[in-house]
N, C-alpha and C. Protein backbone atom coordinates (compact mmCIF):
# COMPACT_ATOMS: atom_id res chain seq x y z
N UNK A 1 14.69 -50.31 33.45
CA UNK A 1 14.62 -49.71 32.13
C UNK A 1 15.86 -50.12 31.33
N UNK A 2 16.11 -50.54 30.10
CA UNK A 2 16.79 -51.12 28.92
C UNK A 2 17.24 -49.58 28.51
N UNK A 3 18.95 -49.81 28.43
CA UNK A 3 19.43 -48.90 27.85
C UNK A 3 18.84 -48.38 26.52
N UNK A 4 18.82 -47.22 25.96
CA UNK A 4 18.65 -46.84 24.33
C UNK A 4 19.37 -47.76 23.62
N UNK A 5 21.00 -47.70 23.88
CA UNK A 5 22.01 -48.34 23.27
C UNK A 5 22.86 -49.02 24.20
N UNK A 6 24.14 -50.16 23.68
CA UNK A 6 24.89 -50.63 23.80
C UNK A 6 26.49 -50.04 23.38
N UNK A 7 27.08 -49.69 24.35
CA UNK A 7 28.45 -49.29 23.97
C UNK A 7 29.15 -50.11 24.22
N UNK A 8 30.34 -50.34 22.98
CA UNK A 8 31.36 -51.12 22.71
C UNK A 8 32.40 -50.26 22.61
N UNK A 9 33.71 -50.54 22.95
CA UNK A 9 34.55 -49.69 22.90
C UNK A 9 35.98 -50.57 22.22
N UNK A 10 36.16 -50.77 21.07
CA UNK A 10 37.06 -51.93 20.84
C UNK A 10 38.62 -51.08 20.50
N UNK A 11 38.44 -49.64 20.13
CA UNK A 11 39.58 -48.86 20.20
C UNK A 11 41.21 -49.82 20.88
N UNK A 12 42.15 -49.90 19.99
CA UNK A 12 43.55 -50.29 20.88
C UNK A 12 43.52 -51.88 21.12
N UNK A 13 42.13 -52.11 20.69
CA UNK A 13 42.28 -53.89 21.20
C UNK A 13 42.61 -54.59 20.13
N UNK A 14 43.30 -55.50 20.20
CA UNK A 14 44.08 -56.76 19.13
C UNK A 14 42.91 -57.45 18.73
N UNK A 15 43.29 -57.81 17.01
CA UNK A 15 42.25 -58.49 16.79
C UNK A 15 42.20 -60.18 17.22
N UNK A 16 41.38 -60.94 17.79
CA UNK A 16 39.77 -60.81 17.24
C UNK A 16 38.88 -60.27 18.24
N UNK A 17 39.58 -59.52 19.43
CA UNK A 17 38.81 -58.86 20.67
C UNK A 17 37.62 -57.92 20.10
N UNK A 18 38.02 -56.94 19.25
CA UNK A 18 36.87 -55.76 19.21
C UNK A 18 35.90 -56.90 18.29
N UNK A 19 36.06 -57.35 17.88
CA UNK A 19 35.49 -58.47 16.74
C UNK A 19 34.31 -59.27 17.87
N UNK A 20 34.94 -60.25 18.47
CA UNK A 20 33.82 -60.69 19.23
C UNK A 20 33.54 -60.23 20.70
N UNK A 21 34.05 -59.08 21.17
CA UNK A 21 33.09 -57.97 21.88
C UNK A 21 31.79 -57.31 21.29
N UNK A 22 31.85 -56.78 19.89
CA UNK A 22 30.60 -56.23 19.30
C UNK A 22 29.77 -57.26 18.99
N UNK A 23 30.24 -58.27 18.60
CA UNK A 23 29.08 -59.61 18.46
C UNK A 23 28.74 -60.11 19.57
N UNK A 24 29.27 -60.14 20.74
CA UNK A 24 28.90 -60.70 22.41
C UNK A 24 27.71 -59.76 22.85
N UNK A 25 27.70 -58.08 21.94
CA UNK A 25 26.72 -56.97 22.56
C UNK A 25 25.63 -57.21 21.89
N UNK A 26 25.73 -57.84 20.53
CA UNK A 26 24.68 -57.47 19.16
C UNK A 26 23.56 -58.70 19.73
N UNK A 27 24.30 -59.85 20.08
CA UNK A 27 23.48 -60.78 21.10
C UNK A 27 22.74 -60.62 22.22
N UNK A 28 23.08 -59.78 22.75
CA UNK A 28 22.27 -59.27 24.12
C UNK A 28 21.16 -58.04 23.58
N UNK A 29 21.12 -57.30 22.75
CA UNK A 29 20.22 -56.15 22.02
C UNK A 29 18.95 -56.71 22.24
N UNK A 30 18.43 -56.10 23.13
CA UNK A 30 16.55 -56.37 23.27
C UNK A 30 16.00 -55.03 22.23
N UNK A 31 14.62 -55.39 21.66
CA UNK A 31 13.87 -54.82 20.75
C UNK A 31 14.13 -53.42 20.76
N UNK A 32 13.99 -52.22 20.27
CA UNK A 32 14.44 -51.43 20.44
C UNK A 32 15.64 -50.21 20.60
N UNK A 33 16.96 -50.97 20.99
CA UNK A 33 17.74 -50.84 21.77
C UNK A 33 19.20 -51.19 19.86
N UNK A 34 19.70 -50.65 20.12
CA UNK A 34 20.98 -50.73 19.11
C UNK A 34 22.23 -50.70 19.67
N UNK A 35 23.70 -50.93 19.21
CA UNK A 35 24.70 -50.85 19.71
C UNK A 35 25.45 -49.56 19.10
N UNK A 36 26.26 -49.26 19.94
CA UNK A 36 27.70 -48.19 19.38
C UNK A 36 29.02 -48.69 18.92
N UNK A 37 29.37 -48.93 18.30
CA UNK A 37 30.98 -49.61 17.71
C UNK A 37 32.11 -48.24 17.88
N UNK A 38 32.97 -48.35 18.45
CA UNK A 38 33.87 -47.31 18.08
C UNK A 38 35.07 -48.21 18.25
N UNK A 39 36.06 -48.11 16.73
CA UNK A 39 37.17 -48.96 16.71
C UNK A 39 37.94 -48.30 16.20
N UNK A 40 39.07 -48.83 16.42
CA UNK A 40 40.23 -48.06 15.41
C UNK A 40 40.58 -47.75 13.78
N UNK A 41 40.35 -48.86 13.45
CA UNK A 41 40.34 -49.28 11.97
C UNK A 41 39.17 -50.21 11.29
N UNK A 42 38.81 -49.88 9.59
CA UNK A 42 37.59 -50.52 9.84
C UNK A 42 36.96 -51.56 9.87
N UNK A 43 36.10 -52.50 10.46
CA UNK A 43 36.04 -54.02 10.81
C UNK A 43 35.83 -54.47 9.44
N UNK A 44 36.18 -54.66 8.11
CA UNK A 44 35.24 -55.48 7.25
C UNK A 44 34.84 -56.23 7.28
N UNK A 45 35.12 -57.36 8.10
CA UNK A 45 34.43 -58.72 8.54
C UNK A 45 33.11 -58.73 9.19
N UNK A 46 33.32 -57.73 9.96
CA UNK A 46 32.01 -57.56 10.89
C UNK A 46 30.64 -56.97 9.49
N UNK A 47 31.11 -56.14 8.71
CA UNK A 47 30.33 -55.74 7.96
C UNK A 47 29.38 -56.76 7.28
N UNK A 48 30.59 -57.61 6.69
CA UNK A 48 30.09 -58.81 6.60
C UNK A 48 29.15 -59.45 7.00
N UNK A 49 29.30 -59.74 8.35
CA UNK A 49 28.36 -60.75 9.00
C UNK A 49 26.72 -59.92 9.10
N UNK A 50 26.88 -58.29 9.53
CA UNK A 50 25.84 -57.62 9.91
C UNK A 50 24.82 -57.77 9.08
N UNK A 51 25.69 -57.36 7.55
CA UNK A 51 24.59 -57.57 6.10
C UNK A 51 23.99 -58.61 6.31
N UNK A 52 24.83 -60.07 6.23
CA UNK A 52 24.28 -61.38 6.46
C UNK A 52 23.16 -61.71 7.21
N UNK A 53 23.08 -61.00 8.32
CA UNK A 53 22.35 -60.72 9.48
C UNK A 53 20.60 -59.99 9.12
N UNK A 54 21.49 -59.04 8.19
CA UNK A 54 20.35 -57.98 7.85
C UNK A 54 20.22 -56.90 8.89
N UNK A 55 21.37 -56.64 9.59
CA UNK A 55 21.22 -55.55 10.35
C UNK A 55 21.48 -54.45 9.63
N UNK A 56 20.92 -52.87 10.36
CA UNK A 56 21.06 -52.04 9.63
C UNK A 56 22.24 -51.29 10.39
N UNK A 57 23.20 -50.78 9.47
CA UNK A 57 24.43 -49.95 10.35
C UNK A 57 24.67 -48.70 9.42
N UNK A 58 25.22 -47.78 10.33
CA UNK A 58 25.57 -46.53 9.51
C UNK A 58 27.38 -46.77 10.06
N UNK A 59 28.17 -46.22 9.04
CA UNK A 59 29.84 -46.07 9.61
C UNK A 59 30.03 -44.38 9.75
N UNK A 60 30.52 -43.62 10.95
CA UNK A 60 30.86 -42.66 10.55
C UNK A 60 32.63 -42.22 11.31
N UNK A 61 33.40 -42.06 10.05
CA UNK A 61 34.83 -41.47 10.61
C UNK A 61 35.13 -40.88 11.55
N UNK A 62 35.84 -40.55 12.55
CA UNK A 62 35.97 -39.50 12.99
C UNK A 62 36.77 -38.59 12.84
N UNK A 63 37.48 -37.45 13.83
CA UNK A 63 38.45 -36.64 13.34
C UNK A 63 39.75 -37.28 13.76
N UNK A 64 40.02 -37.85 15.02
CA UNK A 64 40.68 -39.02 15.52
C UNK A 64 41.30 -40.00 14.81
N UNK A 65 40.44 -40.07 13.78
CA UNK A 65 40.94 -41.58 12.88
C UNK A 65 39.96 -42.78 13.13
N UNK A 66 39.30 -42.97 14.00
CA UNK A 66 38.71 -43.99 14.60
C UNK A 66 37.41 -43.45 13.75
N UNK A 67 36.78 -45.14 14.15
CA UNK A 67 35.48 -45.21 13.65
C UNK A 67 33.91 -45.40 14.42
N UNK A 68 33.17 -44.49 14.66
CA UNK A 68 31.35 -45.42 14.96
C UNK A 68 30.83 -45.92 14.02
N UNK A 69 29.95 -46.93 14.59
CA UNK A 69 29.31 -47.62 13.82
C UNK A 69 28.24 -48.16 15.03
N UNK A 70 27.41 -47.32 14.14
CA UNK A 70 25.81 -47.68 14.72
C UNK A 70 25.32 -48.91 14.20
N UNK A 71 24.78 -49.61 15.11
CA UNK A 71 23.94 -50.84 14.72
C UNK A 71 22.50 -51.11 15.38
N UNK A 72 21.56 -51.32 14.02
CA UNK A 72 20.12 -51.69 14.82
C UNK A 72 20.17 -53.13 13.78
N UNK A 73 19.38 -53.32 14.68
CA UNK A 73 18.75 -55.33 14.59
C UNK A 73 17.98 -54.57 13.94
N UNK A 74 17.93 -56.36 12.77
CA UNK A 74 16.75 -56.39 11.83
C UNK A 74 15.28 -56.23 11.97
């Protein structure tokens, strides 16, 4: 059975690690199935590419400071 989701955990990591960790996961996403982003600060690049992509993402803050970011394939 295929996870629901994909967790990424890029929190504390130097960039371009959390960067191409969430794109190494968004590649593996079978039908159904979406990723979790939780980072420190917020990726705008990645935003970038997702739109490009046409993926759909929600960002939500936390109390922490850090960020999720849900992602489903187009």
């Amino acid at each position: 059975m295929i996870a629901p989701e994909i967790v990424v955990d890029g929190r504390g990591l130097e960039h371009p690690e959390p960067l191409e960790r969430i794109l190494a996961a968004l590649e593996q996403l079978q039908p159904g199935q979406r990723a979790r982003f939780l980072i420190h600060r917020q990726p705008y690049p990645l935003y970038d590419i997702l739109r490009r992509h046409r993926y759909a993402y929600t960002v939500e803050p936390r109390a922490d400071g850090h960020f999720e970011i849900l992602i489903s394939p187009p």
